[in-house]
Protein backbone atom coordinates (compact mmCIF):
# COMPACT_ATOMS: atom_id res chain seq x y z
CA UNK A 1 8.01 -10.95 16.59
CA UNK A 2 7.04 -11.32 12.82
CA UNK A 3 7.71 -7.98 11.00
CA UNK A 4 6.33 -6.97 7.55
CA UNK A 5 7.70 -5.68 4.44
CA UNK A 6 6.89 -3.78 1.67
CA UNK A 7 8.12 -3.01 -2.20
CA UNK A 8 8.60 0.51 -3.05
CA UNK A 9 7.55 1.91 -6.50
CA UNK A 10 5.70 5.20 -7.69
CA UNK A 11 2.83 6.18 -8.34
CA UNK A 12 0.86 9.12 -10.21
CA UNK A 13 0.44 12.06 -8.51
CA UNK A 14 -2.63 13.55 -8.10
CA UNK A 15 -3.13 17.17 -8.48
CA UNK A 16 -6.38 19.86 -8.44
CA UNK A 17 -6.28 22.61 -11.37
CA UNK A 18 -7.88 25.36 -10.10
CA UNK A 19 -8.15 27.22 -13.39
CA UNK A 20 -11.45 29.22 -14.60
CA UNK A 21 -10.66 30.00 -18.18
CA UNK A 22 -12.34 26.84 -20.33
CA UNK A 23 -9.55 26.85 -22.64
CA UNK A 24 -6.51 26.53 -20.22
CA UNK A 25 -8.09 24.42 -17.98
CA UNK A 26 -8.74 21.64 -20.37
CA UNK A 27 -5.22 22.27 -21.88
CA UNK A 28 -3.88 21.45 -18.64
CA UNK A 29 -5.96 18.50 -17.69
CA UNK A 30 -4.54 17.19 -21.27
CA UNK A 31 -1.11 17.78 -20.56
CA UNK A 32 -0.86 16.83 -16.77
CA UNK A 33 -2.43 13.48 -18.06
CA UNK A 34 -0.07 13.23 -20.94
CA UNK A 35 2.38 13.44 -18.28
CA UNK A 36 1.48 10.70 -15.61
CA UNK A 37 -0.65 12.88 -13.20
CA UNK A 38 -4.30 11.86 -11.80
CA UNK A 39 -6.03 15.44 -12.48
CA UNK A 40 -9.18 17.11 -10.73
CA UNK A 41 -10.32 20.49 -12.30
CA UNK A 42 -12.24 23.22 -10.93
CA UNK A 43 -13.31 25.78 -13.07
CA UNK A 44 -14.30 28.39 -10.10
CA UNK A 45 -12.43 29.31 -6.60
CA UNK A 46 -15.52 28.30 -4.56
CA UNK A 47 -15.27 24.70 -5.63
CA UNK A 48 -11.69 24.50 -5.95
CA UNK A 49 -11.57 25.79 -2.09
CA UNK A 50 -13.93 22.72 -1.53
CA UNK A 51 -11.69 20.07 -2.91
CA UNK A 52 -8.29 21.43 -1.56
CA UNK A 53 -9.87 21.54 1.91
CA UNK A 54 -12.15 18.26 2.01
CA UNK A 55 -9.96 16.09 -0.78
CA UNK A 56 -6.43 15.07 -0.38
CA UNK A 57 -3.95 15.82 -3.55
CA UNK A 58 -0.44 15.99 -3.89
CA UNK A 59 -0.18 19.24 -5.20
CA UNK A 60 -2.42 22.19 -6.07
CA UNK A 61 -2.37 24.32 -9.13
CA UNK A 62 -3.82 27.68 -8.19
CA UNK A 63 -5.24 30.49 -10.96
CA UNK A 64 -4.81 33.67 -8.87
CA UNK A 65 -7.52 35.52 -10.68
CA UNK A 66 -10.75 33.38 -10.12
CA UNK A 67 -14.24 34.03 -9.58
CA UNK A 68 -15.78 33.65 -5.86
CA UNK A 69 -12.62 33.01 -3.93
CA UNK A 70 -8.91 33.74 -5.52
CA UNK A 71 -6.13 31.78 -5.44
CA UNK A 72 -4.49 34.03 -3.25
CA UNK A 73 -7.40 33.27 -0.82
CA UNK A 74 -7.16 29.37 -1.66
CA UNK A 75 -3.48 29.28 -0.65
CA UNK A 76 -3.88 31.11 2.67
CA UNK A 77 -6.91 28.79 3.95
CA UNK A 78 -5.46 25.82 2.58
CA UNK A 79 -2.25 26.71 4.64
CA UNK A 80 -3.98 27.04 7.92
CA UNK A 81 -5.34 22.93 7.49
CA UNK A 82 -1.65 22.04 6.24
CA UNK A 83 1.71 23.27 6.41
CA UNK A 84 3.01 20.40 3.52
CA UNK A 85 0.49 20.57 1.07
CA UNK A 86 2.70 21.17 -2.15
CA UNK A 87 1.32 24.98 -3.69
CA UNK A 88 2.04 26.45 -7.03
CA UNK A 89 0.22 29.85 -8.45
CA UNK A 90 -0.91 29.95 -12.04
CA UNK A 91 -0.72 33.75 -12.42
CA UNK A 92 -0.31 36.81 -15.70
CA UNK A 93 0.76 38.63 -13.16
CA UNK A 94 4.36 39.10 -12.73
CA UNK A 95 4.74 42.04 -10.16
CA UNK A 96 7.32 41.49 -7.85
CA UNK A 97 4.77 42.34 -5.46
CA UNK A 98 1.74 39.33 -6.51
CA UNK A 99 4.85 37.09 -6.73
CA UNK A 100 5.42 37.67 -3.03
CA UNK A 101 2.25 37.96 -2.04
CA UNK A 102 1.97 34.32 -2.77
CA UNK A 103 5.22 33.07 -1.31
CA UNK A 104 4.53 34.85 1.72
CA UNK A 105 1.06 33.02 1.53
CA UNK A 106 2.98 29.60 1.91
CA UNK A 107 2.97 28.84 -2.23
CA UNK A 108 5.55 26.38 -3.00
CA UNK A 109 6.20 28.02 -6.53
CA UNK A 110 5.17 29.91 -8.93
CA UNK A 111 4.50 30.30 -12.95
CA UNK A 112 3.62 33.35 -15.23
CA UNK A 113 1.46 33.05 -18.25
CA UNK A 114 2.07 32.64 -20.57
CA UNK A 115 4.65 29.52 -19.76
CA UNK A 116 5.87 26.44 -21.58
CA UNK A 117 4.75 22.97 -21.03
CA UNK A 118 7.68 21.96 -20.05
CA UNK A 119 8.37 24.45 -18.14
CA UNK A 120 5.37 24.27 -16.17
CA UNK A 121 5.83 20.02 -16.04
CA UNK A 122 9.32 21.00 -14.75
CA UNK A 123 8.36 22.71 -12.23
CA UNK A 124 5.41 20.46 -11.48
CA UNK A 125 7.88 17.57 -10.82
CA UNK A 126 10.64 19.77 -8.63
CA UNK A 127 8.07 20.18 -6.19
CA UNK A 128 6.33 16.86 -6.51
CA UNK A 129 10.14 15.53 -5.51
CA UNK A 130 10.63 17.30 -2.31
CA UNK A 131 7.40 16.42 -1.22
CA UNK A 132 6.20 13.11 -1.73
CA UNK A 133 7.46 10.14 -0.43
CA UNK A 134 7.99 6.98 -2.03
CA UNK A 135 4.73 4.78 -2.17
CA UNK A 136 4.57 1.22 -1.95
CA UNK A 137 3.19 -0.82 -4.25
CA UNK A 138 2.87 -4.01 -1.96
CA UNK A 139 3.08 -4.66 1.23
CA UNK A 140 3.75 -7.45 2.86
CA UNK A 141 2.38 -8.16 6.18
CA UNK A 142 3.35 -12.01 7.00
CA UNK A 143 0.54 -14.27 5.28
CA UNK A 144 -1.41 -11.37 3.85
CA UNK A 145 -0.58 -9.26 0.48
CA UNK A 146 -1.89 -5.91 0.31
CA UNK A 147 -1.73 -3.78 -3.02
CA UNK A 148 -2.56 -0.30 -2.02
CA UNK A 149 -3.62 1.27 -5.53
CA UNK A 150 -6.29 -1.71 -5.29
CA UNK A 151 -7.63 -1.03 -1.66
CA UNK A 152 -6.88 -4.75 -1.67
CA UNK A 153 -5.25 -7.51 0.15
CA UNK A 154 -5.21 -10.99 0.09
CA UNK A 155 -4.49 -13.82 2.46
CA UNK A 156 -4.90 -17.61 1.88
CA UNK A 157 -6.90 -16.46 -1.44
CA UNK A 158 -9.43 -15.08 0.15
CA UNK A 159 -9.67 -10.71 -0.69
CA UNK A 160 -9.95 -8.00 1.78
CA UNK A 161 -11.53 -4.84 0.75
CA UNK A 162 -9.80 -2.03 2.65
CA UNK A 163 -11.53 1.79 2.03
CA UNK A 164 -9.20 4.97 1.11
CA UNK A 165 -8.89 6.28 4.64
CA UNK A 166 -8.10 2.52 6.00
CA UNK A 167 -5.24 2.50 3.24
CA UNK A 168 -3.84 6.02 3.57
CA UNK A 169 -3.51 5.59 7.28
CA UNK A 170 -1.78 2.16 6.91
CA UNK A 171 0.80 3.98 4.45
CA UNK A 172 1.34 6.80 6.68
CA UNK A 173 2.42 4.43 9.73
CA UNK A 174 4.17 1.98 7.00
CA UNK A 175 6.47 5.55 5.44
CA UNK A 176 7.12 6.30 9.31
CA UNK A 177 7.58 2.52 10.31
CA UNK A 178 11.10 2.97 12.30
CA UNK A 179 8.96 5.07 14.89
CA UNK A 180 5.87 5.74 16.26
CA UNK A 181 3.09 7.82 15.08
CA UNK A 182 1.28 9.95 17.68
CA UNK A 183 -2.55 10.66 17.48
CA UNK A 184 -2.29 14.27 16.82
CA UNK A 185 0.29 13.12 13.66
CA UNK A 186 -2.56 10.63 12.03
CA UNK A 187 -5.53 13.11 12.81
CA UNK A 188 -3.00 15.94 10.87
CA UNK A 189 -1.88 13.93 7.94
CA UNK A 190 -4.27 11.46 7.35
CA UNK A 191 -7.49 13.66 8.40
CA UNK A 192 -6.60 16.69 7.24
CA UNK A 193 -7.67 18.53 10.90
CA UNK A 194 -4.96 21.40 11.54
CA UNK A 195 -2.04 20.70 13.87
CA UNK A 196 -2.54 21.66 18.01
CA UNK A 197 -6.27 21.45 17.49
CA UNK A 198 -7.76 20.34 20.51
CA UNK A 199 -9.57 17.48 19.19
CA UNK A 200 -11.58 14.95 20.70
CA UNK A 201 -12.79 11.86 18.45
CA UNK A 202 -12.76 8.22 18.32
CA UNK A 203 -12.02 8.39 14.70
CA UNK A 204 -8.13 7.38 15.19
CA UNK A 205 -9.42 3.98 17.55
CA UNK A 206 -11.94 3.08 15.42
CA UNK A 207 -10.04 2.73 12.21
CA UNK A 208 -7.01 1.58 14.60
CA UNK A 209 -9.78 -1.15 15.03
CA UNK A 210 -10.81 -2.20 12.14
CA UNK A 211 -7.28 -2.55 10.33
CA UNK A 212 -6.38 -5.30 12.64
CA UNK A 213 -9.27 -7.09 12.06
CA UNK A 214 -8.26 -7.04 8.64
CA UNK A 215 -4.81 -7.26 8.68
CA UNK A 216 -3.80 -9.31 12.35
CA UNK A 217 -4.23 -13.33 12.28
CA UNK A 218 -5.55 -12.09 15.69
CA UNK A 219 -6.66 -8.54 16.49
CA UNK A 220 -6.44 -8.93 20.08
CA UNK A 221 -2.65 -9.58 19.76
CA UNK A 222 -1.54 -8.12 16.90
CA UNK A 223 2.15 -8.99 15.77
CA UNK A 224 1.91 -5.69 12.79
CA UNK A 225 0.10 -3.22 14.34
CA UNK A 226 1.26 -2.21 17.51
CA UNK A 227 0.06 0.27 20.19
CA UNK A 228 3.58 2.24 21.82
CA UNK A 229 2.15 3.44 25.25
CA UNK A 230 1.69 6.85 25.58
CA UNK A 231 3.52 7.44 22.18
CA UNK A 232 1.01 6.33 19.50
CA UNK A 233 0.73 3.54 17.19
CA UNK A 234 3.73 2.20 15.19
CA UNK A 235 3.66 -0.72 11.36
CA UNK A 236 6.44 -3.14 12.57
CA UNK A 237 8.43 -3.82 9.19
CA UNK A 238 11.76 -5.11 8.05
């Protein structure tokens, strides 16, 4: 059986400022993109609630004292979707007891105002490196090329247009290719739905689906792509 390969380099992080005062916020933005990151602001806890729940990022960067919803408030609900998503608080509080209050919350980290840049970037990038795993930048799947910052691969010179999801799920099972992925694991990490949820959706088959038509000289025996019985779904590669 054919396996695939792929070439592993990084890529910028992405990461949601949560910050209400005007002048930090865009002081952040500037630095975080001085620094290699892909940045989303939110100048209010309402919104910033919005994206951490309904967006994916690799870490969030949490004011404590916003209006609508707090960060405190941000952490916890963003917790109960995902146990992994990278936290740090953005507080001018520095109370033993705020500082625990967050930790306890499931924050990652922490940093007073006022801080350094490089403090902050340091800190930034010590939790960025226990958490993310290495991304490929190709992937090789026999004939076909993909290039997964593009949504693109290519086969015989022809493209094929892949959307975020399709790609995100392909990583997933390509980062966890020496096993296979379970339903419940996909629907958790690529989906965002909270582990043990008793969920019942054709979402996983469906995109299943439509990645072997894109990716599978045939779909209806795929060589890449394979279905484990009763275990889930596992990217044979080198």
């Amino acid at each position: 059986m054919a396996a695939g390969t792929l070439v592993r380099v990084n890529r910028k992080p992405s990461i949601l400022v949560v910050e209400d005062e005007a002048a930090i916020r865009t002081g952040l933005v500037d630095v975080l993109v001085y620094h290699g990151f892909e940045v989303t602001a939110a100048a209010d806890g309402r919104l910033g609630l919005e994206l951490a729940l309904n967006d994916r990022f690799d870490l969030l960067l949490l004011d404590v004292m916003l209006p609508g919803v707090d960060g405190f408030e941000i952490c916890n609900r963003v917790r109960e979707a995902s146990r992994d998503q990278p936290i740090i608080m953005l507080t001018a509080k520095t109370a033993d007891e705020d500082i625990i209050h967050g930790l306890t919350l499931g924050a990652d980290d922490y940093v007073a105002k006022p801080f350094s840049v490089a403090q902050l970037v340091l800190r930034i990038q010590a939790v960025l490196r226990r958490a993310l795993p290495s991304t490929p930048d190709q992937l090789q799947l026999g004939a076909m090329t993909i290039t997964p910052l593009n949504l693109s691969g290519e086969r015989a010179g022809r493209e094929v247009a892949f959307t975020r999801r399709e790609m995100d799920l392909l990583l997933h099972l390509a980062a966890n290719s020496e096993r296979a992925v379970s339903r419940d694991e996909l629907l958790n990490k690529v989906w965002g739905y909270a582990e043990n949820v008793d969920l019942e959706t054709r979402t996983i088959d469906i995109h299943i689906a439509k990645l072997r038509r894109k990716i599978e000289a045939d779909a209806a025996a795929p060589e890449y792509l394979l279905t484990v019985r009763g275990a889930g779904y596992r990217l044979a590669l080198d």
